[in-house]
C-alpha atoms as a PDB file:
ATOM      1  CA  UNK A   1       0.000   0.000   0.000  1.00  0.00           C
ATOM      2  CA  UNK A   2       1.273   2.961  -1.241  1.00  0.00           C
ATOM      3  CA  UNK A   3       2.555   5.353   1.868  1.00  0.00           C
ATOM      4  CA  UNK A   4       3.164   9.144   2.435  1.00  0.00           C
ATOM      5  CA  UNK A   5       3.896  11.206   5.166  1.00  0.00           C
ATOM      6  CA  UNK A   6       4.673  14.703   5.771  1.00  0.00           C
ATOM      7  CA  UNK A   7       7.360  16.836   7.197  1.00  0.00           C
ATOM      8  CA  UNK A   8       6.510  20.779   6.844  1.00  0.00           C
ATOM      9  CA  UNK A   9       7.423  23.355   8.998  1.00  0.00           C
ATOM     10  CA  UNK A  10       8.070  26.856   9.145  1.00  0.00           C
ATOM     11  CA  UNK A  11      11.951  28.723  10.373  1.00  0.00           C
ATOM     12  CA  UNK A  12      13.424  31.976  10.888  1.00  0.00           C
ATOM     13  CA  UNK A  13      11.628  35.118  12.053  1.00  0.00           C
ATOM     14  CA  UNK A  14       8.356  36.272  11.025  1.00  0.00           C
ATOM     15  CA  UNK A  15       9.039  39.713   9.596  1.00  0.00           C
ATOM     16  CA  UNK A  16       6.836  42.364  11.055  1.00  0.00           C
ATOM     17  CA  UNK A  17       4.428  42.885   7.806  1.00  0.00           C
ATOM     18  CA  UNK A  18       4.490  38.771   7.029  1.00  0.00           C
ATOM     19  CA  UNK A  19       3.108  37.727   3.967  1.00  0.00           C
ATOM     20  CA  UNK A  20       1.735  34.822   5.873  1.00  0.00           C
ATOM     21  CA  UNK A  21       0.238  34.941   9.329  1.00  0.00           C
ATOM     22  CA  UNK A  22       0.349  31.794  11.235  1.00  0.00           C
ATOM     23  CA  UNK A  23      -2.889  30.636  10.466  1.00  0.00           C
ATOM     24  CA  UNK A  24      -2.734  30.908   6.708  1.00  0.00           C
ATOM     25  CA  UNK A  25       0.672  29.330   7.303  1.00  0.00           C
ATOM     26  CA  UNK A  26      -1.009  26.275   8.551  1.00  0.00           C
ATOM     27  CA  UNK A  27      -3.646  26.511   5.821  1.00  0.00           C
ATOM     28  CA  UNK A  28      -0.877  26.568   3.050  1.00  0.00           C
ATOM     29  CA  UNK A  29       0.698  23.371   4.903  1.00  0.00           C
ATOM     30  CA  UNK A  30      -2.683  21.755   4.424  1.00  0.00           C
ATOM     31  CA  UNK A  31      -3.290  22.728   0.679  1.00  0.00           C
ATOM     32  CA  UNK A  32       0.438  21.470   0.366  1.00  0.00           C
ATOM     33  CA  UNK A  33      -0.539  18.038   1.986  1.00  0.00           C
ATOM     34  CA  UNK A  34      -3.639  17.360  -0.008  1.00  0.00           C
ATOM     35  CA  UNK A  35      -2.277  18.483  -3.143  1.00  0.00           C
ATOM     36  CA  UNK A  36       0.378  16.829  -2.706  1.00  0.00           C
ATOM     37  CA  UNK A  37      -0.721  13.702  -1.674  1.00  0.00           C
ATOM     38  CA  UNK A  38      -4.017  13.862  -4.305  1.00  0.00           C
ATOM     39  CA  UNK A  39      -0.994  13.964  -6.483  1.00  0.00           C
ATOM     40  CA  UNK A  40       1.171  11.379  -5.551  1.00  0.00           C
ATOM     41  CA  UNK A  41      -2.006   8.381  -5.348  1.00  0.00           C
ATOM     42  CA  UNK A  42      -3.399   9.876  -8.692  1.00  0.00           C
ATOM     43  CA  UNK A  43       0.169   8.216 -10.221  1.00  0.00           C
ATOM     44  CA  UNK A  44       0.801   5.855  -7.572  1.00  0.00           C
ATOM     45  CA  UNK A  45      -2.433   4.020  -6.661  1.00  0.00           C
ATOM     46  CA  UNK A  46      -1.819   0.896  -8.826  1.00  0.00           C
ATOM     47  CA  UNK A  47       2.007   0.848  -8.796  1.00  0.00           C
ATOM     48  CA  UNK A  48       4.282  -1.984  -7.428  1.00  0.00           C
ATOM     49  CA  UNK A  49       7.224  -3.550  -7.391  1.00  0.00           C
ATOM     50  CA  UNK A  50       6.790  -6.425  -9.835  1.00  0.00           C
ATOM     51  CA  UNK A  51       9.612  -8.653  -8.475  1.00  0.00           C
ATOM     52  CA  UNK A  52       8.515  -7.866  -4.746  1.00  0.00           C
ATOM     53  CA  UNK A  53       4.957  -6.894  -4.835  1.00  0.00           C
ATOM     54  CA  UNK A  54       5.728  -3.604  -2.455  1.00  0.00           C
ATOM     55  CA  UNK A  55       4.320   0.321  -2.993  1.00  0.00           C
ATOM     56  CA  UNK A  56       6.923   3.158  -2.548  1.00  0.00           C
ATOM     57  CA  UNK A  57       7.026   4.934   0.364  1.00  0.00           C
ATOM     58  CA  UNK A  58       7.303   9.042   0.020  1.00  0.00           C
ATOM     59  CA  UNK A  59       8.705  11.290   2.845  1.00  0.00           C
ATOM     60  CA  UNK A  60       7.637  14.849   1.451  1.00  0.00           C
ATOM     61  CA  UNK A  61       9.854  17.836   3.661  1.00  0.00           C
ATOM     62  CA  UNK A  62       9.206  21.166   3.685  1.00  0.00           C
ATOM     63  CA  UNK A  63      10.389  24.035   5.604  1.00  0.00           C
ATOM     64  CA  UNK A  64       9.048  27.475   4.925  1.00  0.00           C
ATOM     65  CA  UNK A  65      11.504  30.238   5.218  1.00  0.00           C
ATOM     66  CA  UNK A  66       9.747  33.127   7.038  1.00  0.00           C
ATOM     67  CA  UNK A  67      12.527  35.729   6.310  1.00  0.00           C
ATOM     68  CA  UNK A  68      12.634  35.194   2.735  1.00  0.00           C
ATOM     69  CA  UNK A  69       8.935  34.029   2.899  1.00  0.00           C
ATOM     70  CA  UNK A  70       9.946  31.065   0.358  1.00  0.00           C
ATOM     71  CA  UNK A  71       8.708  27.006   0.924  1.00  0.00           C
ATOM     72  CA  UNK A  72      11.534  24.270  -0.076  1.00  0.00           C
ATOM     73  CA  UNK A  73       9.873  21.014  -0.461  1.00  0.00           C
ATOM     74  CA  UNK A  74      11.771  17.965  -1.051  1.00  0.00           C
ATOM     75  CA  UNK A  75      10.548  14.139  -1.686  1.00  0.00           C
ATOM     76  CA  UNK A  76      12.473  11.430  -0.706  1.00  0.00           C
ATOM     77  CA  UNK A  77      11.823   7.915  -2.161  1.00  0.00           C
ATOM     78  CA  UNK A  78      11.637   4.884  -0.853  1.00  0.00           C
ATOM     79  CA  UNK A  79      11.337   1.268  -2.596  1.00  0.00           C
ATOM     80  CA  UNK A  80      12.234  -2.326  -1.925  1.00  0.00           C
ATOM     81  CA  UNK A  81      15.033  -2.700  -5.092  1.00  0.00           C
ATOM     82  CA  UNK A  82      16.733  -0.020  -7.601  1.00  0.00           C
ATOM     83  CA  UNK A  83      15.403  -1.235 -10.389  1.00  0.00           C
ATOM     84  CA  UNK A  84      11.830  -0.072  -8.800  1.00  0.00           C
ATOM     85  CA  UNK A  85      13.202   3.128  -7.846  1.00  0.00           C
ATOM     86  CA  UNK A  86      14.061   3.627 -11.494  1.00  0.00           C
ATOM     87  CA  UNK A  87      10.684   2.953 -12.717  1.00  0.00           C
ATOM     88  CA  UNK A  88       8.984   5.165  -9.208  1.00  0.00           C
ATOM     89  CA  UNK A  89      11.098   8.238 -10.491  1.00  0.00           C
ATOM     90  CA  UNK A  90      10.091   8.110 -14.035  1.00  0.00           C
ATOM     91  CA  UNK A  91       6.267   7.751 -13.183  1.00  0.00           C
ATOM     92  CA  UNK A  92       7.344  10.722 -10.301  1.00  0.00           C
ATOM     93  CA  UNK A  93       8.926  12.970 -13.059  1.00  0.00           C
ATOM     94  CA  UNK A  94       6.400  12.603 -15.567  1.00  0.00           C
ATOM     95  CA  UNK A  95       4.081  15.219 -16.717  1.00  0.00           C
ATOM     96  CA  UNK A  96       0.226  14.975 -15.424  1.00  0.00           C
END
């Protein structure tokens, strides 16, 4: 079964006129998550390993800078063989 989880946070110093207050901070994070995610099972749902029969496993981190008021999100992959990472990154990197 195909599994995600989510790292996102926020660092630095809220400048005094903050694009974001904490709030719509939090509501970002969840657009992020379900978009993300929605994302991710759209191109993921029926996808296995067909040597080992086991789903990739997706760590998405994010950390939004407060001074520059910019989010970094990274996804880190995880699967049972290289030869299904190969074939998880080309499905990732492909266009919806």
């Amino acid at each position: 079964m195909l599994q995600i989880e989510f790292d996102l946070r926020a660092e630095g110093d809220e400048l005094p006129d903050a694009f974001l207050d904490s709030t719509e901070l939090e509501l970002m994070f969840a657009g992020t998550r379900r978009s993300t995610g929605d994302s991710l099972r759209r191109k993921f749902a029926a996808v296995v390993c067909g040597e080992h029969g086991s789903a990739p496993k997706f760590t998405i981190s994010g950390v939004y800078d407060r001074a520059t008021e910019q989010m970094d999100l990274r996804y880190h992959v995880d699967t049972c063989c290289q030869s299904f990472l190969l074939r998880v990154m080309q499905i990732l990197n492909q266009r919806e």
